[in-house]
Protein backbone atom coordinates (compact mmCIF):
# COMPACT_ATOMS: atom_id res chain seq x y z
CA UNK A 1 28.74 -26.24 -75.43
CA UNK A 2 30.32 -24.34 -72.29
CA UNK A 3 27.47 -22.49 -70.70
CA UNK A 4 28.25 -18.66 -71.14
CA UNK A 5 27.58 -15.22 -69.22
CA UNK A 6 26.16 -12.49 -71.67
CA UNK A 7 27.19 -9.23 -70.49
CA UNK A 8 24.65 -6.97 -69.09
CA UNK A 9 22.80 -5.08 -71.64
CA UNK A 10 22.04 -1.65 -71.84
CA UNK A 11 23.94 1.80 -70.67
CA UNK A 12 27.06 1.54 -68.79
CA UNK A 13 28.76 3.92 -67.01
CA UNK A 14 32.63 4.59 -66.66
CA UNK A 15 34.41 2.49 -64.11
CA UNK A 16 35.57 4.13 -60.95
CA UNK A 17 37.56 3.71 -58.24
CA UNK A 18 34.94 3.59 -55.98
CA UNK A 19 34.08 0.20 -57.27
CA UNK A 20 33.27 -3.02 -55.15
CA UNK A 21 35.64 -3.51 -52.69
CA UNK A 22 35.89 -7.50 -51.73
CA UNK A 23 34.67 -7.26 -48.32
CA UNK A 24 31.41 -5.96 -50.08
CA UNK A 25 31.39 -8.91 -52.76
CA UNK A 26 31.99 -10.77 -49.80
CA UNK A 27 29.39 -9.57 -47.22
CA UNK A 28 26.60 -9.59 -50.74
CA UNK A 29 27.25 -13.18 -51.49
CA UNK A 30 27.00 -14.16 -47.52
CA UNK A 31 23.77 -12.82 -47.25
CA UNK A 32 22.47 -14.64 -49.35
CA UNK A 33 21.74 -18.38 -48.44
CA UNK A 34 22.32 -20.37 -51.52
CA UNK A 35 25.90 -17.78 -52.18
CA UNK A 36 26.60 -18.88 -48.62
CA UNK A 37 26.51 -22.36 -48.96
CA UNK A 38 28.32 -22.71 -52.73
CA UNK A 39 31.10 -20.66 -50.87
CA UNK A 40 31.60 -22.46 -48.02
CA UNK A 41 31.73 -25.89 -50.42
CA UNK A 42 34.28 -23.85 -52.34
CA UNK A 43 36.31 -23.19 -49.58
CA UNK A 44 36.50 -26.13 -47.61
CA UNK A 45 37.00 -28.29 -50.86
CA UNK A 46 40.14 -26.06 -51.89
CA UNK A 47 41.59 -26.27 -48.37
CA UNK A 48 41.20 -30.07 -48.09
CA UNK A 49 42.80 -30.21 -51.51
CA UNK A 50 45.34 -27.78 -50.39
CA UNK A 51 46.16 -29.44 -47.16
CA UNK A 52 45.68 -33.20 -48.52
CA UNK A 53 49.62 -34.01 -48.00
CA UNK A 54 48.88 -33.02 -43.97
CA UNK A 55 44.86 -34.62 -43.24
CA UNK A 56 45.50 -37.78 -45.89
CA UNK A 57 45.69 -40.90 -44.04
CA UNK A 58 47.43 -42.78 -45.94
CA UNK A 59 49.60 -42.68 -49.16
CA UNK A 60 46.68 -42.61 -51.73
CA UNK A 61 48.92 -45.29 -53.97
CA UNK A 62 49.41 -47.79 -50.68
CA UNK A 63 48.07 -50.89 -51.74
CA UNK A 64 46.59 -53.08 -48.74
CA UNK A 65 45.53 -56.79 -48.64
CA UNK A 66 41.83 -55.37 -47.52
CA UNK A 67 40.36 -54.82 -50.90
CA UNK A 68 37.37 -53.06 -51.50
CA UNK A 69 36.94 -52.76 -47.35
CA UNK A 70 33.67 -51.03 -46.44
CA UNK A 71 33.72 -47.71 -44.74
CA UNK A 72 35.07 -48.06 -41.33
CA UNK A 73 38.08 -49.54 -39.56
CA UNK A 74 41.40 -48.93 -41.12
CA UNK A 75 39.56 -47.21 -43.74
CA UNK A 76 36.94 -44.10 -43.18
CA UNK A 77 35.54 -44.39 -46.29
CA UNK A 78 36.33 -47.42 -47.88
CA UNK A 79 38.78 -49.08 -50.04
CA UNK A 80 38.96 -49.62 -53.44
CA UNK A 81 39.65 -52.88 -55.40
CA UNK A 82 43.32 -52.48 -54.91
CA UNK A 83 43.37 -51.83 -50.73
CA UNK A 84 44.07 -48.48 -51.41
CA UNK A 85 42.27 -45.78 -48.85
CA UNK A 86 39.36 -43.65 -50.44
CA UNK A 87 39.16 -40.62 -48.64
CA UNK A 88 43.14 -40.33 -49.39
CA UNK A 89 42.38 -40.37 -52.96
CA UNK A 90 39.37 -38.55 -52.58
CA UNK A 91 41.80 -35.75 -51.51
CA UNK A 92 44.49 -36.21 -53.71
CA UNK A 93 41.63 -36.32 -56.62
CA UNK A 94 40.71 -32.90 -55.17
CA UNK A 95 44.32 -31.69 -55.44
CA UNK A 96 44.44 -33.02 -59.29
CA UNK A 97 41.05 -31.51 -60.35
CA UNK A 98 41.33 -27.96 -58.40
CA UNK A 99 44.89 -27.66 -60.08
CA UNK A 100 44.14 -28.64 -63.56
CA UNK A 101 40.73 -26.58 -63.67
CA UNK A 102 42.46 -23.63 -62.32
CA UNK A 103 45.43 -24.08 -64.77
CA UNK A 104 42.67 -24.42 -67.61
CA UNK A 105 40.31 -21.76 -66.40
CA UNK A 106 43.18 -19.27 -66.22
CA UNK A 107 44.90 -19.78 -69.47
CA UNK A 108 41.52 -19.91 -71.13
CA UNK A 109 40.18 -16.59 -69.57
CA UNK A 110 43.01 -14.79 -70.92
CA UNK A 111 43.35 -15.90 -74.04
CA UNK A 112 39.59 -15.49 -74.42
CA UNK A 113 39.57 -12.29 -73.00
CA UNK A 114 42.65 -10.90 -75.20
CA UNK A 115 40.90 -11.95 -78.20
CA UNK A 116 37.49 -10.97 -77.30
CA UNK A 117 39.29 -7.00 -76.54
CA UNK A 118 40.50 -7.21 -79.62
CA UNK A 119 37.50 -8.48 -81.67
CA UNK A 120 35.22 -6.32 -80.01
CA UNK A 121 37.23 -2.64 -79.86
CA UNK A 122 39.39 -2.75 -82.82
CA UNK A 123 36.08 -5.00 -84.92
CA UNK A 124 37.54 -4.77 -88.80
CA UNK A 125 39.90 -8.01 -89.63
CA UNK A 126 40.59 -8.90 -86.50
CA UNK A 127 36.35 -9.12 -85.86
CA UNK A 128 36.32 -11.28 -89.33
CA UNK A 129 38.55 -13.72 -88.10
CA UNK A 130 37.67 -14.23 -84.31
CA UNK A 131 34.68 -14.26 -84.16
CA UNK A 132 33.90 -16.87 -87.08
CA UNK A 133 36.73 -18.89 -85.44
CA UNK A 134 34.53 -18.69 -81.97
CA UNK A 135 31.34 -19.43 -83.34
CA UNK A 136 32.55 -22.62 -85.26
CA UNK A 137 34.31 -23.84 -82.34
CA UNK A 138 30.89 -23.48 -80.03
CA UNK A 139 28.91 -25.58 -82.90
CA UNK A 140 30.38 -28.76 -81.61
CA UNK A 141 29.71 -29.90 -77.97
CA UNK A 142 31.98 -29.38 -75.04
CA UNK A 143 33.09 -33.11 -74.35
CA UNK A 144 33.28 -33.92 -78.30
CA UNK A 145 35.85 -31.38 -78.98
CA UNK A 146 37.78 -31.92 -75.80
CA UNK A 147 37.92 -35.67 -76.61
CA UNK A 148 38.82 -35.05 -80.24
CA UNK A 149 41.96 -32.87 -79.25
CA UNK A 150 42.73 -35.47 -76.24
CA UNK A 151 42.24 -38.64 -78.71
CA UNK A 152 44.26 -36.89 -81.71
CA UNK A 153 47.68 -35.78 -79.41
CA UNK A 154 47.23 -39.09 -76.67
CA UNK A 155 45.93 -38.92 -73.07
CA UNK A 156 48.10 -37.32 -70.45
CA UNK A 157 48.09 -33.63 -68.36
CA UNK A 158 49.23 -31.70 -70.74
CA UNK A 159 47.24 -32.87 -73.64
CA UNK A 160 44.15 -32.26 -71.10
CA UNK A 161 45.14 -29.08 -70.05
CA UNK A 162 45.21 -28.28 -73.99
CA UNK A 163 42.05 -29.75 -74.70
CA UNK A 164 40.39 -28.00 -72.12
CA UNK A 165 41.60 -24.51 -72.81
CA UNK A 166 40.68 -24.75 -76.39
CA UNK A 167 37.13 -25.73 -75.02
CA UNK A 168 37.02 -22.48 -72.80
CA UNK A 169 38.73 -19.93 -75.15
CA UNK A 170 35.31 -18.98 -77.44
CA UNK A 171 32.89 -18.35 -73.94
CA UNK A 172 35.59 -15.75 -72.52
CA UNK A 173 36.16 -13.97 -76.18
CA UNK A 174 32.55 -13.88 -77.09
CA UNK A 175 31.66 -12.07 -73.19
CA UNK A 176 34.07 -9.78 -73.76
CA UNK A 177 33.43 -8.95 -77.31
CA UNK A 178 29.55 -8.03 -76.36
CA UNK A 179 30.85 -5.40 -73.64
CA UNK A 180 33.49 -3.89 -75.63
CA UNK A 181 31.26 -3.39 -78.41
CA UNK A 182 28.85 -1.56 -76.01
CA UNK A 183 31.35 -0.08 -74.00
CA UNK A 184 33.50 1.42 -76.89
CA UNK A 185 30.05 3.48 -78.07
CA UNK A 186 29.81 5.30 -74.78
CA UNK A 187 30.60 8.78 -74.43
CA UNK A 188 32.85 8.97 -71.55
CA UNK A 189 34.94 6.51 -74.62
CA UNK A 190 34.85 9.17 -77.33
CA UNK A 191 35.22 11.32 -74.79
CA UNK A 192 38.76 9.70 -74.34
CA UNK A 193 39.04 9.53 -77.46
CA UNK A 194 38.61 12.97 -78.73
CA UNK A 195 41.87 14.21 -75.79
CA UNK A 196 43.95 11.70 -77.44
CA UNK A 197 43.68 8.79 -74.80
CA UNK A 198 45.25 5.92 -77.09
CA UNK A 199 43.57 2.65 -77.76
CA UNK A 200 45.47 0.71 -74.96
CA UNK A 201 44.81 3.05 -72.34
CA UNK A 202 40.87 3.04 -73.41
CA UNK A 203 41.02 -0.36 -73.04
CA UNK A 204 42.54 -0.26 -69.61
CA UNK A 205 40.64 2.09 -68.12
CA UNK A 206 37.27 1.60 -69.31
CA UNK A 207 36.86 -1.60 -71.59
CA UNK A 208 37.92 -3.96 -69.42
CA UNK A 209 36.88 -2.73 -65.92
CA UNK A 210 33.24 -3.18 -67.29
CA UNK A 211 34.46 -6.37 -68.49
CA UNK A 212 35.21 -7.44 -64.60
CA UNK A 213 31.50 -8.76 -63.55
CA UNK A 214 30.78 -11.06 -66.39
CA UNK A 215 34.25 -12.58 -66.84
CA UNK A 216 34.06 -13.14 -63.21
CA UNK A 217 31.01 -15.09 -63.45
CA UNK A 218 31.81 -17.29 -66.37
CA UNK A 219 35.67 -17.37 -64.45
CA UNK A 220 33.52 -19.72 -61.57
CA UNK A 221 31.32 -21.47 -63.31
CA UNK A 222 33.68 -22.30 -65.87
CA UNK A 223 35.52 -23.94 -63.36
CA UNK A 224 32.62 -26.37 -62.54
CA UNK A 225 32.49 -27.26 -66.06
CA UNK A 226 36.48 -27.75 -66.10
CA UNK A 227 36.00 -30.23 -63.44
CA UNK A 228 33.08 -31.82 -65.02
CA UNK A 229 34.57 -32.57 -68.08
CA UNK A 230 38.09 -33.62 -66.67
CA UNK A 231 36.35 -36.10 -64.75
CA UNK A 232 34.87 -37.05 -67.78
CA UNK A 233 37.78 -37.72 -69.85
CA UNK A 234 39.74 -39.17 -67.05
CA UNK A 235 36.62 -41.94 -66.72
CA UNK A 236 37.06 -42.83 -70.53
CA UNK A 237 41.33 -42.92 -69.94
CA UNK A 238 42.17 -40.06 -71.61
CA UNK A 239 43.05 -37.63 -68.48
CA UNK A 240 45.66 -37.82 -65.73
CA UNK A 241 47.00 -40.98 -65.60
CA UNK A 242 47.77 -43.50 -62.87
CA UNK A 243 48.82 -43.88 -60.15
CA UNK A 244 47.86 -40.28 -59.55
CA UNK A 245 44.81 -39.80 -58.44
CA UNK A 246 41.86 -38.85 -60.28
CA UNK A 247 38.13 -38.41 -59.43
CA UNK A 248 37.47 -39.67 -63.08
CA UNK A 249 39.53 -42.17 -62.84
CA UNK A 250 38.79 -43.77 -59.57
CA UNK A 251 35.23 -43.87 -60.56
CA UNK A 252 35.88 -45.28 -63.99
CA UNK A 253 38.06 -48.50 -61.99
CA UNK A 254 35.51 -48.81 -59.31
CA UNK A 255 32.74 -49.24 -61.88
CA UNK A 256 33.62 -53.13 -62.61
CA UNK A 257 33.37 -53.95 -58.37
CA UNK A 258 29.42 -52.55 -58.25
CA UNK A 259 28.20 -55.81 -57.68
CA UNK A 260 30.92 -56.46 -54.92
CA UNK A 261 31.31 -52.86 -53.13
CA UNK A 262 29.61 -49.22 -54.42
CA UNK A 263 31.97 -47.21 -52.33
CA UNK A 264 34.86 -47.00 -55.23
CA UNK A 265 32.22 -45.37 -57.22
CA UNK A 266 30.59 -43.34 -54.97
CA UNK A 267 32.87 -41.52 -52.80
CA UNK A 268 34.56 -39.79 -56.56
CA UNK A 269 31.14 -39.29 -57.70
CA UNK A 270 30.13 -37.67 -54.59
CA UNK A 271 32.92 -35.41 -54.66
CA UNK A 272 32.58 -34.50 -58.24
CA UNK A 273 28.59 -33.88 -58.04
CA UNK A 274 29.54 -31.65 -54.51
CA UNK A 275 32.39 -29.53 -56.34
CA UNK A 276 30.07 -28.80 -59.46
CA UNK A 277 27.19 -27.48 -57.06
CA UNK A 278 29.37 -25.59 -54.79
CA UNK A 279 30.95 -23.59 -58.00
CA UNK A 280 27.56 -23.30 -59.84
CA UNK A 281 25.61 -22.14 -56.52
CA UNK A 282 28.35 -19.73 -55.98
CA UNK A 283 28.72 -18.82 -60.16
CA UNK A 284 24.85 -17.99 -59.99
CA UNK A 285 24.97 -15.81 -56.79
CA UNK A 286 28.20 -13.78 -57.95
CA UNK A 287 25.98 -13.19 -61.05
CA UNK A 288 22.57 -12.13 -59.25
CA UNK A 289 24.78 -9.49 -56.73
CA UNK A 290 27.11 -7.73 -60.21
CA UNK A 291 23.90 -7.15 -61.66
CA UNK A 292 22.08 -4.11 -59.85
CA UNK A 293 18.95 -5.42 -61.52
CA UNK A 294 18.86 -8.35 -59.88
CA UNK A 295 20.45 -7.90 -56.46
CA UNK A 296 16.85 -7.54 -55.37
CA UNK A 297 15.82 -11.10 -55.98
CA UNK A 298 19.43 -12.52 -54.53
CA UNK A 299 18.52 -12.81 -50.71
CA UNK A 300 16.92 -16.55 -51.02
């Protein structure tokens, strides 16, 4: 199942407004090499993806008589079995997996974080329901349950998107139902409580500020997974479909021309295996400089 972020155990104290500005986040995870490095992959990958229209080539659907051309020539990287430039798909695979992750990721998170508020603060019913729900949907693995959804409503965007935000919806609720659970018994909370702060501005001002850290965490590395299994379903036919551009897809057509030419299969699975790393290096670095105990051990 989706790898999840438990929330920090222990005492926590009540958000301020003297919290981490960006520049700080920023200037943490730059110091330290491996944080460096996952965001510079970030960041170049979502401005190539960004800017594919303008540093494309080619039309990524152009056919060409030079099928499955080797890196080179006409071609930078290649051309796949139907003369169609690589590193224009490559791109325009970027564009599709960056926009569907991000739709996914986003839609996920706050669902799962809605649910996991209201689970974790209000616990009664709503507690007997969600969390049940959550823990029966992590019993069956990440790609099974995405391709069950996928297979039962048809391939497509939309039916991805779906499938993929049903996937993410238990890590987000079950992160935020461990903090507001510890956060609610805090003193500054009954505190609030006892001057007659109501339950939405509790959960505003201190629930889901010490909420930020973890959801942030699982918010990047979810997006590797997103990616991951995208890919995935698009290389079995049940993701975006042709003629647009798919990492999954272009390696699932350039599989059959191994013998012939590897490049159809490798430049998508390089891309794919170089997107993962850059969100998991900078996931794992985001977590190591929110977590005072282990800022220590994040300069690598």
């Amino acid at each position: 199942m989706v790898t999840e972020v438990l929330p920090v155990p222990g005492p926590q104290t009540p958000p301020v407004r003297t919290g981490r500005r960006g520049g700080q986040l920023l200037r943490l995870i730059t110091r330290d090499r491996v944080g460096a490095i996952g965001l510079v992959i970030v960041v170049l990958m979502t401005a190539a993806a960004a800017l594919a229209p303008l540093i494309a080539p080619y039309d990524p659907t152009a056919m060409s008589n030079q099928r499955l051309a080797p890196p080179g020539g006409d071609f930078l990287l290649g051309a796949d079995e139907a003369g169609r430039d690589l590193l224009s798909r490559a791109l325009y695979g970027a564009r599709t997996s960056l926009t569907v992750s991000l739709i996914v990721v986003v839609c996920a998170g706050t669902i799962g974080v809605l649910l996991g508020l209201l689970a974790g603060f209000y616990r009664g019913v709503l507690d007997a329901i969600i969390t049940p729900a959550t823990d029966i949907m992590f019993s069956f693995p990440t790609l099974l349950l995405a391709l069950a959804v996928v297979a039962a409503r048809g391939p497509g965007t939309e039916n991805l998107i779906l499938a993929l935000v049903i996937v993410f919806i238990p890590s987000f609720a079950r992160i935020v139902r461990g903090t507001a659970m510890s956060v609610r018994r805090e003193p500054y909370v009954e505190s609030g409580q006892a001057v007659g702060l109501s339950n939405t501005r509790l959960i505003l001002k201190y629930i889901l500020p010490n909420s930020v850290a973890p959801i942030a965490v699982q918010f990047t590395t979810s997006l590797a997974y997103a990616i991951l299994i995208e890919a995935s379903l698009g290389y079995l036919g049940l993701g975006v479909q042709p003629p647009q551009p798919s990492w999954g897809s272009m390696l699932s057509s350039g599989k059959s021309f191994m013998e012939i030419s590897i490049w159809p299969s490798v430049v998508p699975g390089v891309c794919i295996m170089i997107a993962v790393l850059g969100f998991n290096l900078l996931g794992d670095t985001l977590r190591d400089v929110l977590d005072p105990r282990l800022r220590g051990r994040s300069s690598r």
